[in-house]
PDB file of N, CA and C in Angstrom:
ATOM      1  N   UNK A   1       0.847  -1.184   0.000  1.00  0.00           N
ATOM      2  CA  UNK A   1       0.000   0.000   0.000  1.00  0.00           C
ATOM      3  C   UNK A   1       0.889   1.242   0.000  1.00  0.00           C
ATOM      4  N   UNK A   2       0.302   2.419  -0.782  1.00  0.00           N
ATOM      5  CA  UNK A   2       1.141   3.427  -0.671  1.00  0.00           C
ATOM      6  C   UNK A   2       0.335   4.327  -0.721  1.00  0.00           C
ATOM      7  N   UNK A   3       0.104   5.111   0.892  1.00  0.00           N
ATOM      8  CA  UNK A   3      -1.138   6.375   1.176  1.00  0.00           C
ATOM      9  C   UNK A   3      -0.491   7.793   0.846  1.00  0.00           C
ATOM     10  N   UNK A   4      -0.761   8.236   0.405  1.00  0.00           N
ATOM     11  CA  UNK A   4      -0.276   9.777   0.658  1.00  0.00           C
ATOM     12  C   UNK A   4      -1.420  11.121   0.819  1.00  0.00           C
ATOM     13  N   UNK A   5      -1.178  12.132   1.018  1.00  0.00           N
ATOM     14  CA  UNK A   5      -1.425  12.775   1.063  1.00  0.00           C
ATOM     15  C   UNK A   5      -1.452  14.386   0.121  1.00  0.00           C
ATOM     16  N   UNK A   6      -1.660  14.309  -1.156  1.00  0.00           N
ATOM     17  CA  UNK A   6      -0.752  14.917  -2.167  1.00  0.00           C
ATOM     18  C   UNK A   6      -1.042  16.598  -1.597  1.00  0.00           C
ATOM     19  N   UNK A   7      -0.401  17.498  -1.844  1.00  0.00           N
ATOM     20  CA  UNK A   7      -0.589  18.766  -1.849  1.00  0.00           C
ATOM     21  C   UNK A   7      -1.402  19.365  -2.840  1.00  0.00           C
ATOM     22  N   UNK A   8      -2.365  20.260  -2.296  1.00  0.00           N
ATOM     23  CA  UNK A   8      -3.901  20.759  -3.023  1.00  0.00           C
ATOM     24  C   UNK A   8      -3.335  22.135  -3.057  1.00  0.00           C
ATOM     25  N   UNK A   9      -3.938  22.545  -4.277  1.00  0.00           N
ATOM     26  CA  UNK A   9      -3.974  23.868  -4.706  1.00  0.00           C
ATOM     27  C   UNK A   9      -4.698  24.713  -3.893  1.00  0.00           C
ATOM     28  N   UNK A  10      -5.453  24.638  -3.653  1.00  0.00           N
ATOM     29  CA  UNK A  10      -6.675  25.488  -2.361  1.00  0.00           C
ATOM     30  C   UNK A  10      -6.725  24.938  -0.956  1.00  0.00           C
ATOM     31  N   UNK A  11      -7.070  25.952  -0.131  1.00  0.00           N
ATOM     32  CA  UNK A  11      -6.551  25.010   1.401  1.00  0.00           C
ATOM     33  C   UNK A  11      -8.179  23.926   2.084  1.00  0.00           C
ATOM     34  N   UNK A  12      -9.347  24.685   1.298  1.00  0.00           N
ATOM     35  CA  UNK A  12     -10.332  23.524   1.317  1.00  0.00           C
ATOM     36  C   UNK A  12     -10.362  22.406   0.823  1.00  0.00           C
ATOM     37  N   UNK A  13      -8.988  21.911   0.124  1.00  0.00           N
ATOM     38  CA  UNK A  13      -9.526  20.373  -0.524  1.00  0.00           C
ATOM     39  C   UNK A  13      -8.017  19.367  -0.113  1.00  0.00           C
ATOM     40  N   UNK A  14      -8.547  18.827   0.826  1.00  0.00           N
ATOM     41  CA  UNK A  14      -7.664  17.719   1.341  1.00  0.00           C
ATOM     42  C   UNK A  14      -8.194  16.310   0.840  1.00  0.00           C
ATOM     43  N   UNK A  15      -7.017  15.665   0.219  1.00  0.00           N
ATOM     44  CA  UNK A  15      -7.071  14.391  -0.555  1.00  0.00           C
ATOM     45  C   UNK A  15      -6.241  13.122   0.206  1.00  0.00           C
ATOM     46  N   UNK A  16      -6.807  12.140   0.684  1.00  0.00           N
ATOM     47  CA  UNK A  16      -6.294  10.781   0.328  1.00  0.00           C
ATOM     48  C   UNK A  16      -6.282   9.914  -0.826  1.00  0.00           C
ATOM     49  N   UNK A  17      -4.547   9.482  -1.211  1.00  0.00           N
ATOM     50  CA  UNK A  17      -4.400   8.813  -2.433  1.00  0.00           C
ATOM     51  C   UNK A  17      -3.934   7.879  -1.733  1.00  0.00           C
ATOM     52  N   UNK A  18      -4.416   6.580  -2.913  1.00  0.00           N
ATOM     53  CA  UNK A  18      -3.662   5.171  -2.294  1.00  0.00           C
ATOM     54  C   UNK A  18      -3.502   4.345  -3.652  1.00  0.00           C
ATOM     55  N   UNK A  19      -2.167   4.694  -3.879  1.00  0.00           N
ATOM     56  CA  UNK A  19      -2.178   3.331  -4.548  1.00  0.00           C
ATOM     57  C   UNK A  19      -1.656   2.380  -4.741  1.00  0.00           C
ATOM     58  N   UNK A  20      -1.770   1.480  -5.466  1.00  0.00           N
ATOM     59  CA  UNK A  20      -1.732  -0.095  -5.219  1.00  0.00           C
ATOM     60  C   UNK A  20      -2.664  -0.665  -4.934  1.00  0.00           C
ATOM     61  N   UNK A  21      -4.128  -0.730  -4.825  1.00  0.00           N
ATOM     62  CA  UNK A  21      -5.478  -0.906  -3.976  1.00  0.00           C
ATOM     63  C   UNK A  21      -5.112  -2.212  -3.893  1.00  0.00           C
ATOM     64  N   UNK A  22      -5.562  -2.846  -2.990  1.00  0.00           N
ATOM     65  CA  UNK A  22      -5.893  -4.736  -2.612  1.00  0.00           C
ATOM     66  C   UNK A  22      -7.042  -4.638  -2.187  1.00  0.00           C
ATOM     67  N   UNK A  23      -7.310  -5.863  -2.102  1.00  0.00           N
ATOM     68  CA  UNK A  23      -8.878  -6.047  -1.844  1.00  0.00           C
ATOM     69  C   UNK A  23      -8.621  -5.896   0.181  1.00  0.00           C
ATOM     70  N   UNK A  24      -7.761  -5.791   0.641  1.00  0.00           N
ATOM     71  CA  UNK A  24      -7.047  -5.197   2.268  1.00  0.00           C
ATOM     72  C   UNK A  24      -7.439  -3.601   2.243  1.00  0.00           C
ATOM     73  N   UNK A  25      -7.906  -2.783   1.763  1.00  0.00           N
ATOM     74  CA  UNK A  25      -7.932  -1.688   1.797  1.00  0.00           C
ATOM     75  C   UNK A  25      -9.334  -1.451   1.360  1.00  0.00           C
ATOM     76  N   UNK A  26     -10.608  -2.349   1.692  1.00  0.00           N
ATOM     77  CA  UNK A  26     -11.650  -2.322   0.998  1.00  0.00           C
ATOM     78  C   UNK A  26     -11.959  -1.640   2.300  1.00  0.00           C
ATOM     79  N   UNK A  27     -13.340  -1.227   2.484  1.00  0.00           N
ATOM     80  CA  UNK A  27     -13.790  -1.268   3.889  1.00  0.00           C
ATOM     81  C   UNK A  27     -14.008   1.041   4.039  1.00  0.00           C
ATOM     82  N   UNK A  28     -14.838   0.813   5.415  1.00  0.00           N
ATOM     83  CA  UNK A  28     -14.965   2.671   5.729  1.00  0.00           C
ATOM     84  C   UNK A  28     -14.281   3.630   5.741  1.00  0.00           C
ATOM     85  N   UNK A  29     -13.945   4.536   5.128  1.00  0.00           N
ATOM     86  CA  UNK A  29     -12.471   5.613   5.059  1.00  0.00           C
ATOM     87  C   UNK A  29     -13.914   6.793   5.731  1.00  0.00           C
ATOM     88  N   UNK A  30     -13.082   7.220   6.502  1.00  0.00           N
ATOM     89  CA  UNK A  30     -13.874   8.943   7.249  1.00  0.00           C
ATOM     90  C   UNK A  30     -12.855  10.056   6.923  1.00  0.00           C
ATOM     91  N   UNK A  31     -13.488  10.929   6.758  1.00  0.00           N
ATOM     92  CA  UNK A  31     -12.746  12.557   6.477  1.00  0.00           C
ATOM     93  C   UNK A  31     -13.325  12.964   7.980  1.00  0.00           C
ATOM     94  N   UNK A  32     -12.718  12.888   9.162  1.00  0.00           N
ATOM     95  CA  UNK A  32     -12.999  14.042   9.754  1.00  0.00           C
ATOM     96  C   UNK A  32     -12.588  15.294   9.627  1.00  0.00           C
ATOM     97  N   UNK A  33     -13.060  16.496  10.407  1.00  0.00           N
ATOM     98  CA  UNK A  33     -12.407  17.763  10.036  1.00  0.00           C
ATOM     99  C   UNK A  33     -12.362  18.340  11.864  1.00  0.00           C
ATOM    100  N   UNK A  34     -11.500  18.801  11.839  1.00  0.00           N
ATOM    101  CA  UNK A  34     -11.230  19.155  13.279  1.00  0.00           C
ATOM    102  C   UNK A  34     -11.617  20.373  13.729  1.00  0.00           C
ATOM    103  N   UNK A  35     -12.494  20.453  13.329  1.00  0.00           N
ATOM    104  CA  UNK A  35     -14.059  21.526  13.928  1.00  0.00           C
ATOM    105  C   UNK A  35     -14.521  21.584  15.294  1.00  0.00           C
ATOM    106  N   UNK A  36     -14.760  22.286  16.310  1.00  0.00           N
ATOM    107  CA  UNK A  36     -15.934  22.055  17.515  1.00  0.00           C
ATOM    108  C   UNK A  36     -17.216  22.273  17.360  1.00  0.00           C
ATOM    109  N   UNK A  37     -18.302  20.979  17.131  1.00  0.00           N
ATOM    110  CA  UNK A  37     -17.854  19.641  17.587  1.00  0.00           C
ATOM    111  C   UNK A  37     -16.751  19.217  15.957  1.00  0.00           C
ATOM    112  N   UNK A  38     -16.356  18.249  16.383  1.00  0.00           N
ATOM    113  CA  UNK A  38     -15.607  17.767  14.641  1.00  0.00           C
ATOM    114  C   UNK A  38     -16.869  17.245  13.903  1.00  0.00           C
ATOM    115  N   UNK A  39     -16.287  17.591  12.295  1.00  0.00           N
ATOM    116  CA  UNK A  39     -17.179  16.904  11.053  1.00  0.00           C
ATOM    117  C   UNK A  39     -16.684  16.027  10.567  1.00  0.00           C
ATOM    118  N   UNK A  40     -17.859  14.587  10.804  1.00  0.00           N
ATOM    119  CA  UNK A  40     -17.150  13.925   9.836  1.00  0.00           C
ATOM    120  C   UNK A  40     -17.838  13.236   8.376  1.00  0.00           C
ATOM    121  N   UNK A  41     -17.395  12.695   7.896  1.00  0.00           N
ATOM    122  CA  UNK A  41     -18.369  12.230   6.394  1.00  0.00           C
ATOM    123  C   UNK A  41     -17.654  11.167   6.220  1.00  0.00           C
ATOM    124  N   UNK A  42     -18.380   9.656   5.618  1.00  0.00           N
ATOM    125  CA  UNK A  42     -18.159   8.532   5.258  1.00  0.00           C
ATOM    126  C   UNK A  42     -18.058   7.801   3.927  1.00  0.00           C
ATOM    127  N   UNK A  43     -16.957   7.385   3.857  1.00  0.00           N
ATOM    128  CA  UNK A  43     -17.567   6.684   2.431  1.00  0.00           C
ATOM    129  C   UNK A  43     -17.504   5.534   2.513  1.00  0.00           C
ATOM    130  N   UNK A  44     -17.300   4.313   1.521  1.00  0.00           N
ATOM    131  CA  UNK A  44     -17.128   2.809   1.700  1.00  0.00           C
ATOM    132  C   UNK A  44     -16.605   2.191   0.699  1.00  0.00           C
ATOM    133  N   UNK A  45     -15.452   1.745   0.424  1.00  0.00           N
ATOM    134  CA  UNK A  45     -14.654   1.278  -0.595  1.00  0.00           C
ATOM    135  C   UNK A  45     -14.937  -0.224  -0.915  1.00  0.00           C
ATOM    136  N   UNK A  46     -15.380  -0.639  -2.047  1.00  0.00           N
ATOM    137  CA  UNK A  46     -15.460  -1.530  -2.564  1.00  0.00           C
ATOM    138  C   UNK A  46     -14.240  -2.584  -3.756  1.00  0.00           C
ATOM    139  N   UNK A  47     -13.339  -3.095  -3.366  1.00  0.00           N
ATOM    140  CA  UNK A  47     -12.812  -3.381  -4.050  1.00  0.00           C
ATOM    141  C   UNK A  47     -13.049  -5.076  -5.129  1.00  0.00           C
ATOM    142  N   UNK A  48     -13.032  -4.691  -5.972  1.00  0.00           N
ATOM    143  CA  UNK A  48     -13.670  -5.832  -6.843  1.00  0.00           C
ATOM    144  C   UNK A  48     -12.705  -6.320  -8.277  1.00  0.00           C
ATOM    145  N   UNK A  49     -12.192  -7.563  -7.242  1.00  0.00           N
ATOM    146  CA  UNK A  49     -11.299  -8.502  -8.316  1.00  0.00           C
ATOM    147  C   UNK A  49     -11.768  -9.369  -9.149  1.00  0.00           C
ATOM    148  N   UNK A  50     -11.673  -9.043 -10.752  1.00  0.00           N
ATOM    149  CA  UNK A  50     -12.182  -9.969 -11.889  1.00  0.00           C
ATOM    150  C   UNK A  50     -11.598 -11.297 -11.700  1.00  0.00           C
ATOM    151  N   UNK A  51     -12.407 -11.917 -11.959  1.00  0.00           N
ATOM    152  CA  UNK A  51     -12.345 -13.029 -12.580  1.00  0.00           C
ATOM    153  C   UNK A  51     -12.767 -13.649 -13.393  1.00  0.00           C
ATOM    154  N   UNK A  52     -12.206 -14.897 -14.229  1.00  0.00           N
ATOM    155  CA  UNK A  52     -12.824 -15.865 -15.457  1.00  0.00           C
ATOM    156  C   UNK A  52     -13.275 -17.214 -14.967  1.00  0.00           C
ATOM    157  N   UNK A  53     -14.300 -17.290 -15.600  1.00  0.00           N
ATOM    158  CA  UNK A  53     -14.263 -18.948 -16.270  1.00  0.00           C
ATOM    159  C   UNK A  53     -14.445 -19.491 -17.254  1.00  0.00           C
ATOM    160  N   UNK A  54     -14.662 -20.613 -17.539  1.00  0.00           N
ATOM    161  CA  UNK A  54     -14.590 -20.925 -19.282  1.00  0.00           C
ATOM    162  C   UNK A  54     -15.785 -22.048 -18.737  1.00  0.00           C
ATOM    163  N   UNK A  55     -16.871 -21.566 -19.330  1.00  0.00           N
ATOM    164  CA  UNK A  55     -18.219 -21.964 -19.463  1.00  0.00           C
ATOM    165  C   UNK A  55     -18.382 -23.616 -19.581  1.00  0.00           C
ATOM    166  N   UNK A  56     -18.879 -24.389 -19.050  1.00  0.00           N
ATOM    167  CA  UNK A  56     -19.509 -25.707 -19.073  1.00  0.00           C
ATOM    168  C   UNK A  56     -18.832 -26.136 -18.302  1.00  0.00           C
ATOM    169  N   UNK A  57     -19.027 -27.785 -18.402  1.00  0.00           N
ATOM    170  CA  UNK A  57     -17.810 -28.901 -17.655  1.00  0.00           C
ATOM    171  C   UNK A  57     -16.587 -28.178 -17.642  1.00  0.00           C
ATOM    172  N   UNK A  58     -15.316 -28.926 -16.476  1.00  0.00           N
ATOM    173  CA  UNK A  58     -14.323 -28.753 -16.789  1.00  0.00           C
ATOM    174  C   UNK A  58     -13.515 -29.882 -17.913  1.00  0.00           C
ATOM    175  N   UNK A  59     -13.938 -30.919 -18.106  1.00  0.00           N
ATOM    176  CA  UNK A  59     -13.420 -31.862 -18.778  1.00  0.00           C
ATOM    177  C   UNK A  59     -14.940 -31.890 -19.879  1.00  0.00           C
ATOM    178  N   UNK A  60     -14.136 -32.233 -20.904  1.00  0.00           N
ATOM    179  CA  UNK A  60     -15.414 -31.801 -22.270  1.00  0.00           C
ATOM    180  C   UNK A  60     -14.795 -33.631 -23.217  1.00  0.00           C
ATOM    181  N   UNK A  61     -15.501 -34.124 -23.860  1.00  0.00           N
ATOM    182  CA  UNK A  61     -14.606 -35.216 -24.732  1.00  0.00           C
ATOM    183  C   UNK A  61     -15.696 -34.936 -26.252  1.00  0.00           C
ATOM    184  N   UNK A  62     -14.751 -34.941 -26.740  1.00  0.00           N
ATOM    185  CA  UNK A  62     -15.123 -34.943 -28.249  1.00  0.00           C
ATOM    186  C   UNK A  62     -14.628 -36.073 -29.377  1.00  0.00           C
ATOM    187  N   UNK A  63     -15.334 -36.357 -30.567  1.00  0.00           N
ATOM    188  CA  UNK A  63     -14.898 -37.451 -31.564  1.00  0.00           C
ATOM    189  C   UNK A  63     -14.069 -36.637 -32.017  1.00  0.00           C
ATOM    190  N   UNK A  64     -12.911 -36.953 -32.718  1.00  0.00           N
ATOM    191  CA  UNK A  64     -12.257 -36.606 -33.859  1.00  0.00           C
ATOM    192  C   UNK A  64     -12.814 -35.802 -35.302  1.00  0.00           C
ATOM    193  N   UNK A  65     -12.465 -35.005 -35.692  1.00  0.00           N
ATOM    194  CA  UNK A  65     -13.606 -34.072 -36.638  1.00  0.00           C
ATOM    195  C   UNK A  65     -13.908 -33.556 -35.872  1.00  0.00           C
ATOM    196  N   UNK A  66     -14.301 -33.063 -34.503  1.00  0.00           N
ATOM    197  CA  UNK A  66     -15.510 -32.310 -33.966  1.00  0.00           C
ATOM    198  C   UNK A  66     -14.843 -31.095 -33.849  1.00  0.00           C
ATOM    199  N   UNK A  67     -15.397 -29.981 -33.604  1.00  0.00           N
ATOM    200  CA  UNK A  67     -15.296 -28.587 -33.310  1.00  0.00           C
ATOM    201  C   UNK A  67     -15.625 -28.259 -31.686  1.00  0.00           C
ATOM    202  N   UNK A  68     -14.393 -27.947 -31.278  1.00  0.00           N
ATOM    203  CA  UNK A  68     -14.379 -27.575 -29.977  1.00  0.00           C
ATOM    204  C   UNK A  68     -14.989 -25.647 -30.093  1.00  0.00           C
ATOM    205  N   UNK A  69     -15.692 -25.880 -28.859  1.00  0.00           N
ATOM    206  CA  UNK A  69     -16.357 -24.192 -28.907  1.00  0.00           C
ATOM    207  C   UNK A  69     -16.517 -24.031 -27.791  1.00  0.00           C
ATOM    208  N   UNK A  70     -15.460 -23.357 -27.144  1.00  0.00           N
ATOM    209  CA  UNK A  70     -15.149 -22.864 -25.546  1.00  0.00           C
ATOM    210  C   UNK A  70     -15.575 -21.271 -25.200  1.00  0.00           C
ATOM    211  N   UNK A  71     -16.193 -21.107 -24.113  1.00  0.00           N
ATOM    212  CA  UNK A  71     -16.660 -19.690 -24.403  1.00  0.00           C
ATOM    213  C   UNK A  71     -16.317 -19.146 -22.772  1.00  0.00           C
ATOM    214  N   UNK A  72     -15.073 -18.147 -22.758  1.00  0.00           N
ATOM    215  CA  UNK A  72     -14.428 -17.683 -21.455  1.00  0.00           C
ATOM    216  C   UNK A  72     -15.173 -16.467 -21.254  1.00  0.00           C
ATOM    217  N   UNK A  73     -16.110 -16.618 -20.091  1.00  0.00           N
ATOM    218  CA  UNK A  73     -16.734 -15.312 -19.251  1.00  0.00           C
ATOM    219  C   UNK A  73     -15.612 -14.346 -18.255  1.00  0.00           C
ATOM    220  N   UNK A  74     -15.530 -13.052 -18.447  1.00  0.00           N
ATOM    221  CA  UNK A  74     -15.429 -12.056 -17.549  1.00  0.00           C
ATOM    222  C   UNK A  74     -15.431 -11.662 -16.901  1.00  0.00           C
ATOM    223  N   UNK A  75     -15.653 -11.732 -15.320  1.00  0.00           N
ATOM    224  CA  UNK A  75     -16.742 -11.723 -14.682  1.00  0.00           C
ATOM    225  C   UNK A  75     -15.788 -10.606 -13.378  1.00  0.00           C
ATOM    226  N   UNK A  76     -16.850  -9.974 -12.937  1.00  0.00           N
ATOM    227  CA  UNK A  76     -16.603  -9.015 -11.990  1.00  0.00           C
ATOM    228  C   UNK A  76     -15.465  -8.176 -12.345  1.00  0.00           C
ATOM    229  N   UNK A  77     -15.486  -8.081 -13.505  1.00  0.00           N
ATOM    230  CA  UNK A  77     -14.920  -6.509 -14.065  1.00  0.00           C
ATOM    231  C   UNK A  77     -15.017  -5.281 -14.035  1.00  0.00           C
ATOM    232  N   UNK A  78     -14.334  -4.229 -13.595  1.00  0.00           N
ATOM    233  CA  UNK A  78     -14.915  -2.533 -13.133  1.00  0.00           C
ATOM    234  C   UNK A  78     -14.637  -2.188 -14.730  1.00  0.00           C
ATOM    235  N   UNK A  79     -14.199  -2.841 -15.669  1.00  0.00           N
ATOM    236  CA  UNK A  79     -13.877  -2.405 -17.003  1.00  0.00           C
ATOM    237  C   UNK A  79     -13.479  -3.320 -18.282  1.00  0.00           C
ATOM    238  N   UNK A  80     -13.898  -3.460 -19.224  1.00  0.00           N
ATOM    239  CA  UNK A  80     -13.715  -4.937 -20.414  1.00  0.00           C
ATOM    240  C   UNK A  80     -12.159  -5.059 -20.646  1.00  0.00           C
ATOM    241  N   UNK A  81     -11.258  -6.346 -20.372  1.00  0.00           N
ATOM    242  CA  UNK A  81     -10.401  -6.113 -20.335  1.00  0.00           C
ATOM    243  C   UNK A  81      -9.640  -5.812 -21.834  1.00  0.00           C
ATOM    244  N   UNK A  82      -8.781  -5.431 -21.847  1.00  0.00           N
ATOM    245  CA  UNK A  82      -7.866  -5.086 -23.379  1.00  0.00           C
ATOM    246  C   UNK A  82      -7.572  -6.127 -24.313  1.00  0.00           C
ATOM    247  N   UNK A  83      -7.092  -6.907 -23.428  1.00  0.00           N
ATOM    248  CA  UNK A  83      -6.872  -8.191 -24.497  1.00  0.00           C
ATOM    249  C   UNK A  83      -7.176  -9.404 -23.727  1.00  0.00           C
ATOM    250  N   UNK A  84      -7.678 -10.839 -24.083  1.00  0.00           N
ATOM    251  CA  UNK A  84      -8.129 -11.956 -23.903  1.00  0.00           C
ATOM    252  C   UNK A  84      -7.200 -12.780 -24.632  1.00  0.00           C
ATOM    253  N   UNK A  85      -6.408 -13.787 -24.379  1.00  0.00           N
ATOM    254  CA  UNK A  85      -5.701 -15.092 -24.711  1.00  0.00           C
ATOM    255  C   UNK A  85      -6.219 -16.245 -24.574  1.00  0.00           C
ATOM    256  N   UNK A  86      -6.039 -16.726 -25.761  1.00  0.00           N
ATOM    257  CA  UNK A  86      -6.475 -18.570 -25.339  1.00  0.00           C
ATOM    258  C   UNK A  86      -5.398 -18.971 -25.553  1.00  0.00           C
ATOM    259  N   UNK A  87      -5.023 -20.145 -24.614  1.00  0.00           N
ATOM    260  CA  UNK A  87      -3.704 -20.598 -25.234  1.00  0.00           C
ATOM    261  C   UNK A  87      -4.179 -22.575 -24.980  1.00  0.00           C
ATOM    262  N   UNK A  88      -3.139 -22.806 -25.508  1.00  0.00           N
ATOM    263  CA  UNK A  88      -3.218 -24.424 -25.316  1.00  0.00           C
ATOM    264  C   UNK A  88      -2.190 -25.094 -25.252  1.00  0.00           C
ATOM    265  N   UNK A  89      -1.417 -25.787 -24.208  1.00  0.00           N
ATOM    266  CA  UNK A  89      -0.305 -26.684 -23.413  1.00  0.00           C
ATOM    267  C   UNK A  89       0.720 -25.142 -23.735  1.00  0.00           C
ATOM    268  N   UNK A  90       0.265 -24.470 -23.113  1.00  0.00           N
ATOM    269  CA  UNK A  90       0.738 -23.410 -22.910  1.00  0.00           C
ATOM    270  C   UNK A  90       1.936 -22.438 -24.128  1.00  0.00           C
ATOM    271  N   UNK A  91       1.536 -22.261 -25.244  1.00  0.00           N
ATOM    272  CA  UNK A  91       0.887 -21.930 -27.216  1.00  0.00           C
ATOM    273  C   UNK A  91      -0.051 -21.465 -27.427  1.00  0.00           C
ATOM    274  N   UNK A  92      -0.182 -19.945 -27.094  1.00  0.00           N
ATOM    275  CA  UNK A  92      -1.241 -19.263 -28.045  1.00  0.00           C
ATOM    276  C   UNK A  92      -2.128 -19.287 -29.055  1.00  0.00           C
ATOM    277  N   UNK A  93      -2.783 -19.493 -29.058  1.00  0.00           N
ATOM    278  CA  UNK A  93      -3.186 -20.058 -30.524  1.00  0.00           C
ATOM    279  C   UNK A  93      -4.617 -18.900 -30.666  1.00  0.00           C
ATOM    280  N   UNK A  94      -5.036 -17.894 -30.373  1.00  0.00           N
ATOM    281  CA  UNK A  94      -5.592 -16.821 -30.865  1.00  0.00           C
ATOM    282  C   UNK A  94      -5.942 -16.697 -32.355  1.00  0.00           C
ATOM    283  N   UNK A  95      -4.652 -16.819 -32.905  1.00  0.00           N
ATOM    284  CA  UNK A  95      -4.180 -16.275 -34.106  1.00  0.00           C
ATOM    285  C   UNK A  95      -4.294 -17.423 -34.993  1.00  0.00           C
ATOM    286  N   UNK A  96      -4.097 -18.705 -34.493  1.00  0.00           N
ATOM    287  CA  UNK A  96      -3.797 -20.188 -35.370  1.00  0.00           C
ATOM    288  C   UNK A  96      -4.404 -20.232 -36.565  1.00  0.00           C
ATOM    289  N   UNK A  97      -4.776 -19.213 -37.460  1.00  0.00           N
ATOM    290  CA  UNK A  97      -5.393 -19.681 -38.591  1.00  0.00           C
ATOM    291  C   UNK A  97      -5.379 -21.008 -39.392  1.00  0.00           C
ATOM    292  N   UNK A  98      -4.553 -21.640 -39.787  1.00  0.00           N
ATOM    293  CA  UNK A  98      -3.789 -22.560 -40.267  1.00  0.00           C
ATOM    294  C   UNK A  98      -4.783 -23.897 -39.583  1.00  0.00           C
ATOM    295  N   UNK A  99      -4.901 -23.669 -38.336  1.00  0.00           N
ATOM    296  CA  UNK A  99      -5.701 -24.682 -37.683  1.00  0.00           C
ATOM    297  C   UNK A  99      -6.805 -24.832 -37.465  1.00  0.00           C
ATOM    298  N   UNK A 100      -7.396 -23.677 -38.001  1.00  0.00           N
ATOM    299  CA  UNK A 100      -8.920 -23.561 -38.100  1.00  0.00           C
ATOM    300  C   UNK A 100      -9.452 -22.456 -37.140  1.00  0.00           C
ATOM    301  N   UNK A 101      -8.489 -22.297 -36.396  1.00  0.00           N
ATOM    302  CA  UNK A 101      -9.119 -21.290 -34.659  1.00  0.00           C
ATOM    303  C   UNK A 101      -9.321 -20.118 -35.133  1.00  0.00           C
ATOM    304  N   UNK A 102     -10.609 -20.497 -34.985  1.00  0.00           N
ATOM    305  CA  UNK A 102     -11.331 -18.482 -34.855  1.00  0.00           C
ATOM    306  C   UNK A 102     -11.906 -18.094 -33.448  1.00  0.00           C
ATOM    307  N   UNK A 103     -11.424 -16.890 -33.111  1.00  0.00           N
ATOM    308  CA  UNK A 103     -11.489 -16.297 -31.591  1.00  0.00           C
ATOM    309  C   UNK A 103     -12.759 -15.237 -31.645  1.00  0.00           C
ATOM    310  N   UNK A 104     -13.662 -15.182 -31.468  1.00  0.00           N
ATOM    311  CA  UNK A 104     -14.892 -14.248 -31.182  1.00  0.00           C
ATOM    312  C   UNK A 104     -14.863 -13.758 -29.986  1.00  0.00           C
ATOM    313  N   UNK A 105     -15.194 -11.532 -29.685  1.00  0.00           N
ATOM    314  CA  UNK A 105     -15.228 -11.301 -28.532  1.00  0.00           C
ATOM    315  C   UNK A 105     -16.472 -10.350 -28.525  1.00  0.00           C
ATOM    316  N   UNK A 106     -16.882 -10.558 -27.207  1.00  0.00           N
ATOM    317  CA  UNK A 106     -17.853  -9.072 -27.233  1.00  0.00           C
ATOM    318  C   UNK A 106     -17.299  -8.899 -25.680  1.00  0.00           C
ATOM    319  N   UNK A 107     -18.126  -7.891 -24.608  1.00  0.00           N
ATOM    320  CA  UNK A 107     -18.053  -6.784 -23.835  1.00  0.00           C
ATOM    321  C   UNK A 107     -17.474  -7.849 -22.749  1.00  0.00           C
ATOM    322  N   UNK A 108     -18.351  -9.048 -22.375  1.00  0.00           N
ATOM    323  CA  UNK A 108     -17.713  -9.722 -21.421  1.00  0.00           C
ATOM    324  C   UNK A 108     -17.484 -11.652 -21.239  1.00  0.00           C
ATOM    325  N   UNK A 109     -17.586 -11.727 -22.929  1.00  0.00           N
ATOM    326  CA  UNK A 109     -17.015 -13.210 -22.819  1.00  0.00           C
ATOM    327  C   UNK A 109     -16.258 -13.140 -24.168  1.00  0.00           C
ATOM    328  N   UNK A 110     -15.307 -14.594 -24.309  1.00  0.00           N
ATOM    329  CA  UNK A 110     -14.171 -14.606 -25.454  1.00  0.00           C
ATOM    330  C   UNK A 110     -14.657 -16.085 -26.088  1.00  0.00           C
ATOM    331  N   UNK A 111     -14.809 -16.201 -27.113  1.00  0.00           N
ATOM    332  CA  UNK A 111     -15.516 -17.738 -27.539  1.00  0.00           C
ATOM    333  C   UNK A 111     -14.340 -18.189 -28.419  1.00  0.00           C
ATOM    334  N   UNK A 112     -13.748 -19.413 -28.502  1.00  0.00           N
ATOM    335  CA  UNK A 112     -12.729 -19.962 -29.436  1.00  0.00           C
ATOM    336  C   UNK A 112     -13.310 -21.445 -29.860  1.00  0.00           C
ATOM    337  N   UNK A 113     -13.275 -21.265 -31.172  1.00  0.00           N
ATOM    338  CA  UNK A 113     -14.000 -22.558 -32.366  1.00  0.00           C
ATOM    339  C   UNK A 113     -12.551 -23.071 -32.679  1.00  0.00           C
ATOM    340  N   UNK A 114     -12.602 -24.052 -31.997  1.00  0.00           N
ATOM    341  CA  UNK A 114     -11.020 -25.165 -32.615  1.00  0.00           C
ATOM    342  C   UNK A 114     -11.342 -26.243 -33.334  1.00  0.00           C
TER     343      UNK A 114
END
């Protein structure tokens, strides 16, 4: 964690910065102000770590000829991520044209036709 306190242009606006967030730093932050009586105001930090899964069984069996069609969900994202990888025995294969793999994406799942 790294809190600071940055220096404000005007003497009404006092800031806490933190960054590095963990999901350890979730929880009530108060601004008091050292007033008689003191003011204070609340907020509540939510921190929310994405995660994936790749839709159905974990073990799938197919005939020979068949078309594998795996479809990786998003999930608990504050934002769609940039890029999505499929890989296989750890080989990218996104791109595998040659092998047939076409990669389909929208806002929050990644579908790959092998």
């Amino acid at each position: 964690h790294y809190f600071s306190l940055p220096h404000q242009q005007t003497p009404q606006d006092w800031t806490l910065q933190i960054k590095f967030v963990t999901t350890a730093d979730a929880g009530v932050y108060e601004c008091q102000v050292s007033t008689h009586p003191p003011i204070s105001i609340f907020t509540h930090l939510h921190v929310v770590e994405a995660r994936a899964d790749i839709a159905g069984p974990q073990e799938k069996y197919l005939k020979p000829g068949s078309t594998l069609r795996l479809v990786c969900r998003v999930l608990q994202s504050t934002e769609p991520p940039l890029y999505l990888f499929w890989y296989h025995n750890n080989r990218m294969i996104n791109y595998d044209i040659h092998r047939g793999v076409n990669v389909s994406t929208d806002a929050v799942e990644s579908t790959v036709n092998w």
